[in-house]
Protein backbone atom coordinates (compact mmCIF):
# COMPACT_ATOMS: atom_id res chain seq x y z
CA UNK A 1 33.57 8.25 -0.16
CA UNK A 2 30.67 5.99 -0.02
CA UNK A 3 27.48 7.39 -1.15
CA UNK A 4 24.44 7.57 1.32
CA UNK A 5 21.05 6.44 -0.27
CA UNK A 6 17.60 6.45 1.52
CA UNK A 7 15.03 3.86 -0.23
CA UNK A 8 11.06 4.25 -0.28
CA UNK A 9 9.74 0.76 -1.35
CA UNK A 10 6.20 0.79 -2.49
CA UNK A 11 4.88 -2.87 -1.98
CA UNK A 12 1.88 -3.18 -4.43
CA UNK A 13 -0.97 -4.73 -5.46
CA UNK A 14 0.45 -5.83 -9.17
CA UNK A 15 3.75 -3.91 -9.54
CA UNK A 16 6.19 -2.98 -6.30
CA UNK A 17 8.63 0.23 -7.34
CA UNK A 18 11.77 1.34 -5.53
CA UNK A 19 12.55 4.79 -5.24
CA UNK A 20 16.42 5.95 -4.21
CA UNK A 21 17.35 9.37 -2.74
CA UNK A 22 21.16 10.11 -1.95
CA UNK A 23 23.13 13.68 -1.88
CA UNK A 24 25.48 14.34 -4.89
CA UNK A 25 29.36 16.00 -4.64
CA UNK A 26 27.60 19.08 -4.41
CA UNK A 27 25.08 18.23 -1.73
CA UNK A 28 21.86 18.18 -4.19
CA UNK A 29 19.19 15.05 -3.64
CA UNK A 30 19.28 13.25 -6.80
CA UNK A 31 16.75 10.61 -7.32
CA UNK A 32 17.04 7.29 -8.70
CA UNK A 33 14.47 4.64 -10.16
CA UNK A 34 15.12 0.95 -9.99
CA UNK A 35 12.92 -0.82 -12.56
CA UNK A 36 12.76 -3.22 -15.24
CA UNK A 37 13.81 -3.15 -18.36
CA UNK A 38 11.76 -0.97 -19.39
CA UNK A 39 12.52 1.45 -16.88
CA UNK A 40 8.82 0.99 -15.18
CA UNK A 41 8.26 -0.66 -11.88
CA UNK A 42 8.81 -5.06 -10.73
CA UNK A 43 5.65 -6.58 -11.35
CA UNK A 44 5.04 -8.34 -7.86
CA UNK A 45 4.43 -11.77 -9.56
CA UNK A 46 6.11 -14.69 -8.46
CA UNK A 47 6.03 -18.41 -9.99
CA UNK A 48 7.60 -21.32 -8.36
CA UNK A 49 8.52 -24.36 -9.92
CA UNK A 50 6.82 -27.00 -8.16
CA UNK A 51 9.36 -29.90 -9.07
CA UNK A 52 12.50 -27.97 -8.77
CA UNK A 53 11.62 -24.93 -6.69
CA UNK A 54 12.65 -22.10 -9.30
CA UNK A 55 11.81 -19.52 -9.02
CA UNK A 56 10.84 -16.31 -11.47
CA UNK A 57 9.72 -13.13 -10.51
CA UNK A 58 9.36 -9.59 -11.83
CA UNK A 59 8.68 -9.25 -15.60
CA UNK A 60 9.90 -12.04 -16.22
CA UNK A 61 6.97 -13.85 -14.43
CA UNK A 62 4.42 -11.86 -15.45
CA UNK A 63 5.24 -11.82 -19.41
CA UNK A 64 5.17 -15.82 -19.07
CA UNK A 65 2.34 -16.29 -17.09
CA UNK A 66 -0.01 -18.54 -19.10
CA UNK A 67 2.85 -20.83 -19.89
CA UNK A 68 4.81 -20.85 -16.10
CA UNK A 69 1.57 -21.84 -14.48
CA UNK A 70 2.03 -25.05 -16.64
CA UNK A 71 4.51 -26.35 -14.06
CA UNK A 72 4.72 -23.74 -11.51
CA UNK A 73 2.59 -22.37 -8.57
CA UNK A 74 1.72 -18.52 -10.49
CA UNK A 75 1.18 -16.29 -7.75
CA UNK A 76 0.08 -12.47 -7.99
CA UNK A 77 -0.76 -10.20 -6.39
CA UNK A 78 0.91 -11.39 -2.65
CA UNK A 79 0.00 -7.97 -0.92
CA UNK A 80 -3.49 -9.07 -1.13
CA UNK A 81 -3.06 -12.49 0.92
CA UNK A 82 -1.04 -10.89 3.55
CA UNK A 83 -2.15 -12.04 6.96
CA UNK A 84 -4.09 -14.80 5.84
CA UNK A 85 -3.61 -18.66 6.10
CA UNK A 86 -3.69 -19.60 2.64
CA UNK A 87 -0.28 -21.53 1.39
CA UNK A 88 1.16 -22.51 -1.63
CA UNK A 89 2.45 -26.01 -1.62
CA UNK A 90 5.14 -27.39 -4.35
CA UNK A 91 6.73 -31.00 -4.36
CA UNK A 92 9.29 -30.12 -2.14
CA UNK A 93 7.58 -26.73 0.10
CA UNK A 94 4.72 -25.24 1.29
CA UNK A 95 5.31 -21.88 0.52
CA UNK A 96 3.67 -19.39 3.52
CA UNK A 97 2.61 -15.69 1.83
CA UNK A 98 5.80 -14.08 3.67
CA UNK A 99 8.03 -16.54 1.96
CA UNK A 100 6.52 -15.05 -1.46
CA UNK A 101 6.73 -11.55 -0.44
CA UNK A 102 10.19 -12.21 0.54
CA UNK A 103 10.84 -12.98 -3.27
CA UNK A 104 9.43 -9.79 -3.86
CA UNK A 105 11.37 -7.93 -1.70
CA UNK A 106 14.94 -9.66 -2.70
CA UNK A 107 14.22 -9.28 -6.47
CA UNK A 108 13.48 -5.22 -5.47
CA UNK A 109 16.76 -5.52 -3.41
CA UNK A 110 18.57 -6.94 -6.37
CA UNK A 111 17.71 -3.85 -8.38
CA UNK A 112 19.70 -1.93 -6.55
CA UNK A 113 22.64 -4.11 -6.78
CA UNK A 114 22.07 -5.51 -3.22
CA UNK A 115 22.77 -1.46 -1.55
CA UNK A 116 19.55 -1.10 -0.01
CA UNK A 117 19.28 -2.10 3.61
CA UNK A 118 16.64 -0.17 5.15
CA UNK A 119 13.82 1.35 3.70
CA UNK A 120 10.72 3.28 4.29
CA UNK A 121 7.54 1.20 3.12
CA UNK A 122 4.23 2.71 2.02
CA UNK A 123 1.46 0.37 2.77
CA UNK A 124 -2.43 0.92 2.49
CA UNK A 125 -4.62 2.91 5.18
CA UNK A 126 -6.04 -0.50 6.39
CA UNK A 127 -3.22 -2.30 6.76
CA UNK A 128 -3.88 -4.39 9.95
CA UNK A 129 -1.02 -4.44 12.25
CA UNK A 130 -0.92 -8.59 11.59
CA UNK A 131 -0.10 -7.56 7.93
CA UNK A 132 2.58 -4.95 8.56
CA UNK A 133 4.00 -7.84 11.33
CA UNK A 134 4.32 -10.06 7.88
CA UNK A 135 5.77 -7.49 5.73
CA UNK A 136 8.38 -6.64 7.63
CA UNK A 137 9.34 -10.01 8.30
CA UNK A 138 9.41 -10.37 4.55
CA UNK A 139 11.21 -7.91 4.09
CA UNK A 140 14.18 -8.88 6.67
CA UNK A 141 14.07 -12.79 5.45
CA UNK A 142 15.03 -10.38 1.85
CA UNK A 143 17.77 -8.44 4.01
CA UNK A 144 15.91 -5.26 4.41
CA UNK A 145 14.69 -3.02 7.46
CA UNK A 146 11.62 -1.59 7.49
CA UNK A 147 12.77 2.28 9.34
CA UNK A 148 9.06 2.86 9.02
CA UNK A 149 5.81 2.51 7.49
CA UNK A 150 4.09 5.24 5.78
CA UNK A 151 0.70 5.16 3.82
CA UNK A 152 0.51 5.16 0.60
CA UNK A 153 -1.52 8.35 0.08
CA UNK A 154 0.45 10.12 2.16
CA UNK A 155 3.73 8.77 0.77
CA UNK A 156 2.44 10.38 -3.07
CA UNK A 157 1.22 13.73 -1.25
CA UNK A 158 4.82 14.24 0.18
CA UNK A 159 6.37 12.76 -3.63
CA UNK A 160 4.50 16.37 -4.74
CA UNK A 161 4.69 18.50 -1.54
CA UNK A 162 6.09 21.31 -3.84
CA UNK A 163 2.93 21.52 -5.50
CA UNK A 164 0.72 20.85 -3.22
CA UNK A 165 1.85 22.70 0.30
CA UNK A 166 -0.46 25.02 -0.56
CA UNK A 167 -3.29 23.02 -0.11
CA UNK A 168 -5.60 22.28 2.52
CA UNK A 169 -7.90 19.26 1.07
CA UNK A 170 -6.17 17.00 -1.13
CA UNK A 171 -7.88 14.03 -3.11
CA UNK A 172 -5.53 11.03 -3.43
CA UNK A 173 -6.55 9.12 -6.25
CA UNK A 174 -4.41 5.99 -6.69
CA UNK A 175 -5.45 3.68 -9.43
CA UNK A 176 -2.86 0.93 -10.65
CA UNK A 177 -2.54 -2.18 -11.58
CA UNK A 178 -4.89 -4.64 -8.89
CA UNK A 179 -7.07 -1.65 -6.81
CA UNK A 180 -8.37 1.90 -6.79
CA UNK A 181 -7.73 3.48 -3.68
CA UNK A 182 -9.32 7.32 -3.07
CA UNK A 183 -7.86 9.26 -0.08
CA UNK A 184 -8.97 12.39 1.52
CA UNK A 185 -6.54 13.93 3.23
CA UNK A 186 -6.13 17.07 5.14
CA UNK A 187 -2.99 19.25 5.18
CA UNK A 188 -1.32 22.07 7.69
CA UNK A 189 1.77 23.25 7.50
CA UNK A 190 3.23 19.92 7.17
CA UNK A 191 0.76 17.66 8.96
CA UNK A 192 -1.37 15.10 7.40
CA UNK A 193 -4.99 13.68 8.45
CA UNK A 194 -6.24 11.08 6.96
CA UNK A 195 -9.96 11.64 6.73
CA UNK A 196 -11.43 8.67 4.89
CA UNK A 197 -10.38 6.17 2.19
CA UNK A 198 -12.55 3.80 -0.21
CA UNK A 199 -11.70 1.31 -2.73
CA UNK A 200 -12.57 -0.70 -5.42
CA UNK A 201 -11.16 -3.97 -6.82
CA UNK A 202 -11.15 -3.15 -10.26
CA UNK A 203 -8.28 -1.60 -11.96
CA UNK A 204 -5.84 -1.68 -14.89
CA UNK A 205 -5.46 -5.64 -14.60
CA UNK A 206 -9.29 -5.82 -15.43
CA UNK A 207 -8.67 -2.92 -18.20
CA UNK A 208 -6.09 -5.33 -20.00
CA UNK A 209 -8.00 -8.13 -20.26
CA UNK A 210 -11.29 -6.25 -20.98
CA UNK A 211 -8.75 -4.92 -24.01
CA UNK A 212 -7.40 -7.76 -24.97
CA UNK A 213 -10.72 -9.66 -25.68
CA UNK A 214 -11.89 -6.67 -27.66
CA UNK A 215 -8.60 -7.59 -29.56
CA UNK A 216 -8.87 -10.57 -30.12
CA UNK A 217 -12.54 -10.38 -31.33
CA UNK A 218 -11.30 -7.76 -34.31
CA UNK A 219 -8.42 -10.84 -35.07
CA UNK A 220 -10.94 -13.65 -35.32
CA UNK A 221 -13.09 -10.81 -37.58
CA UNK A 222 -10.59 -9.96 -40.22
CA UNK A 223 -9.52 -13.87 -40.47
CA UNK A 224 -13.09 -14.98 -40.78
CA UNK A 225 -12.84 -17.45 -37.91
CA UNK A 226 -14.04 -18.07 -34.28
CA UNK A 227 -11.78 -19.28 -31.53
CA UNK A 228 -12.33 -18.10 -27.54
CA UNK A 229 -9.37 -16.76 -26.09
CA UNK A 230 -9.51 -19.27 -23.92
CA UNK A 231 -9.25 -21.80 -25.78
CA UNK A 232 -5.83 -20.08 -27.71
CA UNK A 233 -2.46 -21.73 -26.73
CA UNK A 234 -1.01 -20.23 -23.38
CA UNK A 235 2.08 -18.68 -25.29
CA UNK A 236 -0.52 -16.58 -27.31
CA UNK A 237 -2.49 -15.21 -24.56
CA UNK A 238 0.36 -14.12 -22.61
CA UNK A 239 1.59 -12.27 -25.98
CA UNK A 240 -2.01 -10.81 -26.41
CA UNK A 241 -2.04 -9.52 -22.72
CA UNK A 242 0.89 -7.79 -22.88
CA UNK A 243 -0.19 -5.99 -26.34
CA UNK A 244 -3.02 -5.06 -24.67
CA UNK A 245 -1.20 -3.72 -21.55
CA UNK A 246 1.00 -1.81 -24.07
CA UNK A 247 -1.88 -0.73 -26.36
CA UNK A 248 -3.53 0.84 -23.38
CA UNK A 249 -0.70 2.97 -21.95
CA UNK A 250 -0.54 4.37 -26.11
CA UNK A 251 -3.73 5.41 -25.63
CA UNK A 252 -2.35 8.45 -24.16
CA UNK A 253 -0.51 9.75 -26.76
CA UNK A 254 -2.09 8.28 -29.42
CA UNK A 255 -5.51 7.83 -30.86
CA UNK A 256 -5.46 4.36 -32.91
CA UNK A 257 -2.40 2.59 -31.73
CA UNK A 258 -1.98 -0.68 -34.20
CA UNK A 259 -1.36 -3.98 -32.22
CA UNK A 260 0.40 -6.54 -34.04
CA UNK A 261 1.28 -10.58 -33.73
CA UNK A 262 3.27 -12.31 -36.40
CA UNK A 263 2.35 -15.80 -34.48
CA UNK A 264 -1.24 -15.66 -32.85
CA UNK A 265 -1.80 -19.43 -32.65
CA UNK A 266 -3.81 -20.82 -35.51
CA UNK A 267 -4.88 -17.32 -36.65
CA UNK A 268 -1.27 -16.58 -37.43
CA UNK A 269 -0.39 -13.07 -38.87
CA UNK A 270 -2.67 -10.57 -37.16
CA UNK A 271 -2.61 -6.60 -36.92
CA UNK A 272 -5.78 -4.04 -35.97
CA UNK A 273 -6.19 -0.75 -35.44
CA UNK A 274 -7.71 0.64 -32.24
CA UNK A 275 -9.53 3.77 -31.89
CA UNK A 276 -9.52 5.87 -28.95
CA UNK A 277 -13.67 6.48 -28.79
CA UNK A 278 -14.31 2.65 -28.68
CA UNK A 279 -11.66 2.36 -26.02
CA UNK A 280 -13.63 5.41 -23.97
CA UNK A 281 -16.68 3.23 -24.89
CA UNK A 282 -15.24 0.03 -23.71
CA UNK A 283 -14.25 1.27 -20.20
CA UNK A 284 -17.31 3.32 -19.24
CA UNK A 285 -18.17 1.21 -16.78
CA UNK A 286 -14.74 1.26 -15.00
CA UNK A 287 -14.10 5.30 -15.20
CA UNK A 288 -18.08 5.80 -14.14
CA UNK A 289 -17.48 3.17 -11.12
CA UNK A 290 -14.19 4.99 -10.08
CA UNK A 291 -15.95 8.57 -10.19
CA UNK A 292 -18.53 6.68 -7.55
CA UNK A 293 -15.48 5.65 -5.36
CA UNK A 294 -14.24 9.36 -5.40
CA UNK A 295 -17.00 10.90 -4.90
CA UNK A 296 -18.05 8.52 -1.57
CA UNK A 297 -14.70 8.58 0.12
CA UNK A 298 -14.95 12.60 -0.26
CA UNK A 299 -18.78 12.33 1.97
CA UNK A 300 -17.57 10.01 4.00
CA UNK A 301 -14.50 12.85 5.13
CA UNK A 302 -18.12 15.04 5.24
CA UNK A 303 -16.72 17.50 2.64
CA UNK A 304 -18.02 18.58 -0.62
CA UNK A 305 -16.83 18.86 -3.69
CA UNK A 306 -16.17 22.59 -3.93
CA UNK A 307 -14.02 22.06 -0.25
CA UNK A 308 -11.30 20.13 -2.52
CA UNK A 309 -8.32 21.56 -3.32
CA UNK A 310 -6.56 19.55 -5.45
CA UNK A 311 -6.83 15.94 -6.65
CA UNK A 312 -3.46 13.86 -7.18
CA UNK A 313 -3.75 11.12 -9.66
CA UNK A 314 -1.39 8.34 -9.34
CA UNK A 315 -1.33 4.87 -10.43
CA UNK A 316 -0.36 3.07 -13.86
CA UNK A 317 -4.04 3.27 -14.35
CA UNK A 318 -4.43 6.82 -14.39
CA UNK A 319 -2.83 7.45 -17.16
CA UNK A 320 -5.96 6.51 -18.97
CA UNK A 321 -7.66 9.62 -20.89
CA UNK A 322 -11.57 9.27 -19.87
CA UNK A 323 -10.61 8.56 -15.88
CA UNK A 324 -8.28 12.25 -16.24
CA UNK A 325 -11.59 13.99 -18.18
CA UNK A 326 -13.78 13.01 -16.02
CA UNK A 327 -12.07 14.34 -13.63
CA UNK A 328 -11.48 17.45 -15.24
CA UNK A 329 -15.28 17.76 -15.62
CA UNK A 330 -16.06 17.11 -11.80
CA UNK A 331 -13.27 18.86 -10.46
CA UNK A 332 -11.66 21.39 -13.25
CA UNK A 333 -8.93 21.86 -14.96
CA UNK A 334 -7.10 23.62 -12.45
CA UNK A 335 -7.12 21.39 -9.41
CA UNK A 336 -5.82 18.47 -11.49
CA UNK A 337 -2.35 17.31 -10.21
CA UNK A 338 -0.87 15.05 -12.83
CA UNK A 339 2.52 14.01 -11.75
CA UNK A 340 4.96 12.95 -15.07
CA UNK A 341 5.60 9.72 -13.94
CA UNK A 342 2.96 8.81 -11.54
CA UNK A 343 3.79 4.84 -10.84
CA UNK A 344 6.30 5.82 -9.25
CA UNK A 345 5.26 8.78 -6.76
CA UNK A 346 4.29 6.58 -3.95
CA UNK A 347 7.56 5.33 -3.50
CA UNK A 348 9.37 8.39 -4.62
CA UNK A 349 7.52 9.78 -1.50
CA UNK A 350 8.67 6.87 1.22
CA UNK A 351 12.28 8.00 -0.20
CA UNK A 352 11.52 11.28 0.81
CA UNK A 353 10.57 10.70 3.74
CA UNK A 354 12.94 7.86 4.78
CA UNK A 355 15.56 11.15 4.11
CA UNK A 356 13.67 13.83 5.89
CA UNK A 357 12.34 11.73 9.19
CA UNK A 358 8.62 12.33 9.56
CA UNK A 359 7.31 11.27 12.48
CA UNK A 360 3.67 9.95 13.59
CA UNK A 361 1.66 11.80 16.39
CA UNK A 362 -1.31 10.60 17.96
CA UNK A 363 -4.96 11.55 17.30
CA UNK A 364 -6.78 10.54 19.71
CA UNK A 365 -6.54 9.61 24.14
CA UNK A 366 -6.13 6.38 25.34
CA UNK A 367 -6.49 6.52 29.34
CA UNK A 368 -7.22 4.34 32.52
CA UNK A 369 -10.28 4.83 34.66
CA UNK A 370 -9.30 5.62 37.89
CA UNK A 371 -11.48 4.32 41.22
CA UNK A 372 -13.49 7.54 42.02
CA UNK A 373 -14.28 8.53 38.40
CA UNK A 374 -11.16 10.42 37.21
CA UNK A 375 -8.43 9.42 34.66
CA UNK A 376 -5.15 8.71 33.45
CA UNK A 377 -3.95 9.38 30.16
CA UNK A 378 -1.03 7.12 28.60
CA UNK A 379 -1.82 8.86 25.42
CA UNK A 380 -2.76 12.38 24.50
CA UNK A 381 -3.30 14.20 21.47
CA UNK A 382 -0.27 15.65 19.79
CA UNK A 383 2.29 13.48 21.30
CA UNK A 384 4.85 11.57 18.72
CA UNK A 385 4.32 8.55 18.87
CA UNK A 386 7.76 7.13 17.71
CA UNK A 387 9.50 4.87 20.39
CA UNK A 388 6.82 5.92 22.51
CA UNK A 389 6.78 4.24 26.11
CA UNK A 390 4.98 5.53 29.39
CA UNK A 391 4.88 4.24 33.07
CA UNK A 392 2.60 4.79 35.90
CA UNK A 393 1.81 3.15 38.96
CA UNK A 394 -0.91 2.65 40.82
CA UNK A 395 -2.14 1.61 44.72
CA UNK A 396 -5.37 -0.73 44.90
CA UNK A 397 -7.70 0.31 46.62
CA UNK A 398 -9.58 -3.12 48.10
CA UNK A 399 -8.38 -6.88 48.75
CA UNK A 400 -8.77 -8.28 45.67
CA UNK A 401 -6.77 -11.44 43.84
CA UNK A 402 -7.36 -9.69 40.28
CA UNK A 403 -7.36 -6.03 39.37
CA UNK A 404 -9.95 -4.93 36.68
CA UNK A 405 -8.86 -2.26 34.64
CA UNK A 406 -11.06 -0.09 32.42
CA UNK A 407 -9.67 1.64 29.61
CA UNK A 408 -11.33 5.15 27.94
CA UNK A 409 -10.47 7.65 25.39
CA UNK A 410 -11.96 7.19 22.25
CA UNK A 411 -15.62 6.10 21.29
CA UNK A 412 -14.48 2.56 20.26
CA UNK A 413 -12.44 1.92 23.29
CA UNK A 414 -14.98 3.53 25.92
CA UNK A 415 -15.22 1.82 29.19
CA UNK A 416 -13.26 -1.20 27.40
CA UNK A 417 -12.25 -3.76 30.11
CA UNK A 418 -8.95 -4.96 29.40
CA UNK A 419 -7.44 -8.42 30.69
CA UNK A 420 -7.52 -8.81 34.39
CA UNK A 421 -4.33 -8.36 36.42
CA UNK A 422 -3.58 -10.94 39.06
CA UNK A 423 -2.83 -9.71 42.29
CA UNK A 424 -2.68 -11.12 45.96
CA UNK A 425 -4.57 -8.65 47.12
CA UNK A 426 -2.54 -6.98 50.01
CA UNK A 427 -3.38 -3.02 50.88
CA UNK A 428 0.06 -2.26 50.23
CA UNK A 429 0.03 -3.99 46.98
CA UNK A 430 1.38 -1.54 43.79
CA UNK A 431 0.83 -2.22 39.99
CA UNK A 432 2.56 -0.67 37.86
CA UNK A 433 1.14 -0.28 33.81
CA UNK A 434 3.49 0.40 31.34
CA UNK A 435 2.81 1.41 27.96
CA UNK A 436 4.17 1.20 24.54
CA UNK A 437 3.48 1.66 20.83
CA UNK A 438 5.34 -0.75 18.50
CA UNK A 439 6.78 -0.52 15.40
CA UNK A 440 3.79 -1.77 13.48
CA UNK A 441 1.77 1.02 15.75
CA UNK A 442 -0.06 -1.08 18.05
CA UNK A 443 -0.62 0.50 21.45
CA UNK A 444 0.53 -2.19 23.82
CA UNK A 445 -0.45 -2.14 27.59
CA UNK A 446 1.65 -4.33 29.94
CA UNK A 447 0.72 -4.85 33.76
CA UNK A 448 3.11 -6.07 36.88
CA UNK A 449 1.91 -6.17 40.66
CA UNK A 450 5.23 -5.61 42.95
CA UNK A 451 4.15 -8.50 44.66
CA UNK A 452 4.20 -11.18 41.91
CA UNK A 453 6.84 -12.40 40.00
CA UNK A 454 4.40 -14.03 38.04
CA UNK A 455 2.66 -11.15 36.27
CA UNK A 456 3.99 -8.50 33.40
CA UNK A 457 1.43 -10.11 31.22
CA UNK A 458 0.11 -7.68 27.90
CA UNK A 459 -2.96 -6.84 29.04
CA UNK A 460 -4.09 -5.30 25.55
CA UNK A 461 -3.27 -4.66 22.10
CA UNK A 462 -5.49 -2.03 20.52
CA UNK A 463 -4.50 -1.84 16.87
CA UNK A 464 -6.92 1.29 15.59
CA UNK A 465 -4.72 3.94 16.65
CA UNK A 466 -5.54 7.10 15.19
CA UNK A 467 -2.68 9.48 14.27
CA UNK A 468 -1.27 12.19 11.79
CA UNK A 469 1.92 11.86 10.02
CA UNK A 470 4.31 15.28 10.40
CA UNK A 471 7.45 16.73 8.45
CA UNK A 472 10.08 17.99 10.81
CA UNK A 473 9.78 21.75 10.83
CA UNK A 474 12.95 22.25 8.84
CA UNK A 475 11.91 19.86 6.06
């Protein structure tokens, strides 16, 4: 008997990880990782030839990326361009950012030997609904469904539920490859709030090549010459990027990791010791800037630092020794969460939750003004939110060839008029608003007058809902 899997897919910034859940003979959730080689996540780099339209993804991109960029179009980082106009033309293409993300998504696909089908996807907080629109169409040019989206911080607070159910206020702290992102989120017996999120745009990427300078300083040192990294061949400085990249993830276990090349361009046989207090030293800036972040996002959810229950630290980049003692020495030892393998907890916890079936509710009203000052809500708090749809009709009240209708609910949609409604203004006349919430969780509001054929035009898209994400009560 066939097997059933759920996949969680988390599409990042530098490196995209998929996560597999299925039931074994004996009815136990096993979980699977589908990486590289090296058993760590795809990097999300793509390179396209521009003569012959080849194309190389994954590791495989990433470890040649000074020398592909030669004759292909080298493109990182995709999440970032999502929703934008930029394109990336070759001799034969011009290559939209959903085409690349497709690549992304059908080398992930191909990791799991073509099985996965549907998938949960975490995304960021601030994902605008035109973004999610182009990831999932990525994702189905790649032959996947997107079931759902979830957000990232929530997706690695379920990954470590068991730890943290306890908990009320819960630090996300998600530093990988391309971006920091802090959470604060608030728990309750299986709901989540997000409260506030910050970022910053420097993360391990910048850490590698900070590294790898530093490196290559000590080589030109001990051979008694001077030659800018720049100015090395490209084959070399890809080689000296990853021995950085590697160098830094030793760092954890080791205090002076040695990084060797037997063929570092015209400096030939090199090898230096690191030491774990100049690396400290070398990064100050970085941890000192990410303390900032964390420290901001938790004001801006207008809680302290003693109101913190736990901090989760996730991310490739958190790893690193001075980012987990500072924290330590803000926050103590005993609120640190430090999953094992921690690049892979955001998608371990879309898996989890493509299996268990959480659902989003609503945070906030969205209602119509009614003529005499009362209202109608289409939206309350509470309500779920998934395949959400209401109807109601209403009389007019004057002759009028348009109807004006004012929406209310939250501050930032207060006495918002929407798109006028034609009408042909008879007393009898009826319109009838329906509402819906789409996939990507845009609150959609449609209008029809019985009278005209011509209307069921969307009157408004309002793409700031505000809503929880909640486990099903058995879960």
């Amino acid at each position: 008997m066939e097997k059933t899997s759920f996949f969680g897919i988390d599409f990042g910034t530098t490196s995209s990880a998929v996560v597999e859940i299925y039931l074994d003979t004996d009815g136990r959730p096993q979980t699977v990782k589908h990486g590289d080689a090296w058993d760590r996540p795809i990097p999300s780099d793509v390179a396209i030839d521009r003569a012959t339209e080849e194309i190389y993804t994954g590791r495989e991109a990433k470890d040649r990326r000074q020398v592909l960029s030669k004759r292909c179009v080298y493109i990182p980082s995709i999440k970032m361009k999502m929703g934008s106009d930029v394109s990336f033309p070759t001799e034969h293409k011009v290559w939209k950012p959903v085409d690349v993300a497709a690549e992304v998504f059908r080398r992930l696909k191909a990791e799991t030997e073509g099985r996965m089908t549907q998938a949960v996807v975490a995304i960021p907080i601030d994902f605008t609904p035109e973004k999610r629109r182009m990831v999932r169409r990525a994702a189905q040019m790649a032959g996947i469904e997107i079931t759902s989206f979830v957000s990232e911080p929530t997706a690695a607070f379920f990954a470590n539920y068991d730890q943290l159910k306890a908990c009320a206020n819960v630090v996300v702290f998600d530093w990988g490859g391309g971006t920091l992102d802090v959470s604060v989120l608030h728990h309750h017996e299986g709901r989540v709030d997000e409260l506030a999120t910050k970022g910053l745009g420097i993360a391990g990427n910048d850490i590698d090549h900070k590294l790898a300078e530093r490196i290559h300083a000590k080589f030109c040192q001990k051979k008694g010459m001077q030659v800018a990294l720049e100015d090395m061949p490209p084959e070399s400085r890809d080689l000296l990027l990853n021995k950085a990249e590697a160098a830094k993830i030793r760092f954890a276990e080791e205090d002076h990791p040695q990084v060797s090349v037997n063929r570092y361009g015209k400096l030939g046989i090199v090898r230096t010791q690191l030491d774990g207090r100049s690396f400290d030293s070398l990064i100050r800036s970085e941890i000192d800037k990410a303390m900032q972040v964390t420290m901001e996002a938790i004001a801006d959810a207008e809680l302290t630092e003693t109101a913190i229950d736990a901090v989760l630290m996730v991310g490739g980049s958190s790893g690193l020794f001075a980012i987990q003692d500072a924290m330590r020495q803000k926050f103590g030892e005993d609120r640190i969460v430090l999953p094992e393998e921690s690049m892979w907890n955001v998608g371990e916890g879309a898996a989890r939750l493509a299996r268990s079936g959480g659902t989003y509710h609503s945070n906030q009203e969205i209602a119509v003004k009614l003529h005499g000052g009362g209202t109608y809500a289409f939206l309350k708090p509470g309500e779920d939110i998934t395949s959400f749809q209401r109807q109601a009709t209403f009389a007019l009240v004057d002759a009028t060839q348009q109807a004006n209708i004012v929406m209310c609910g939250s501050a930032d949609i207060h006495d918002f008029v929407v798109k006028p409604l034609k009408t042909y203004s008879f007393l009898e006349e009826k319109v009838t608003l329906t509402a819906t919430i789409t996939r990507d969780l845009v609150f959609e509001l449609r209008g029809r007058s019985n009278y005209r054929a011509d209307s069921g035009d969307v009157l408004w898209q309002y793409n700031r809902l505000k809503f929880y994400y909640a486990l099903p009560k058995e879960a």
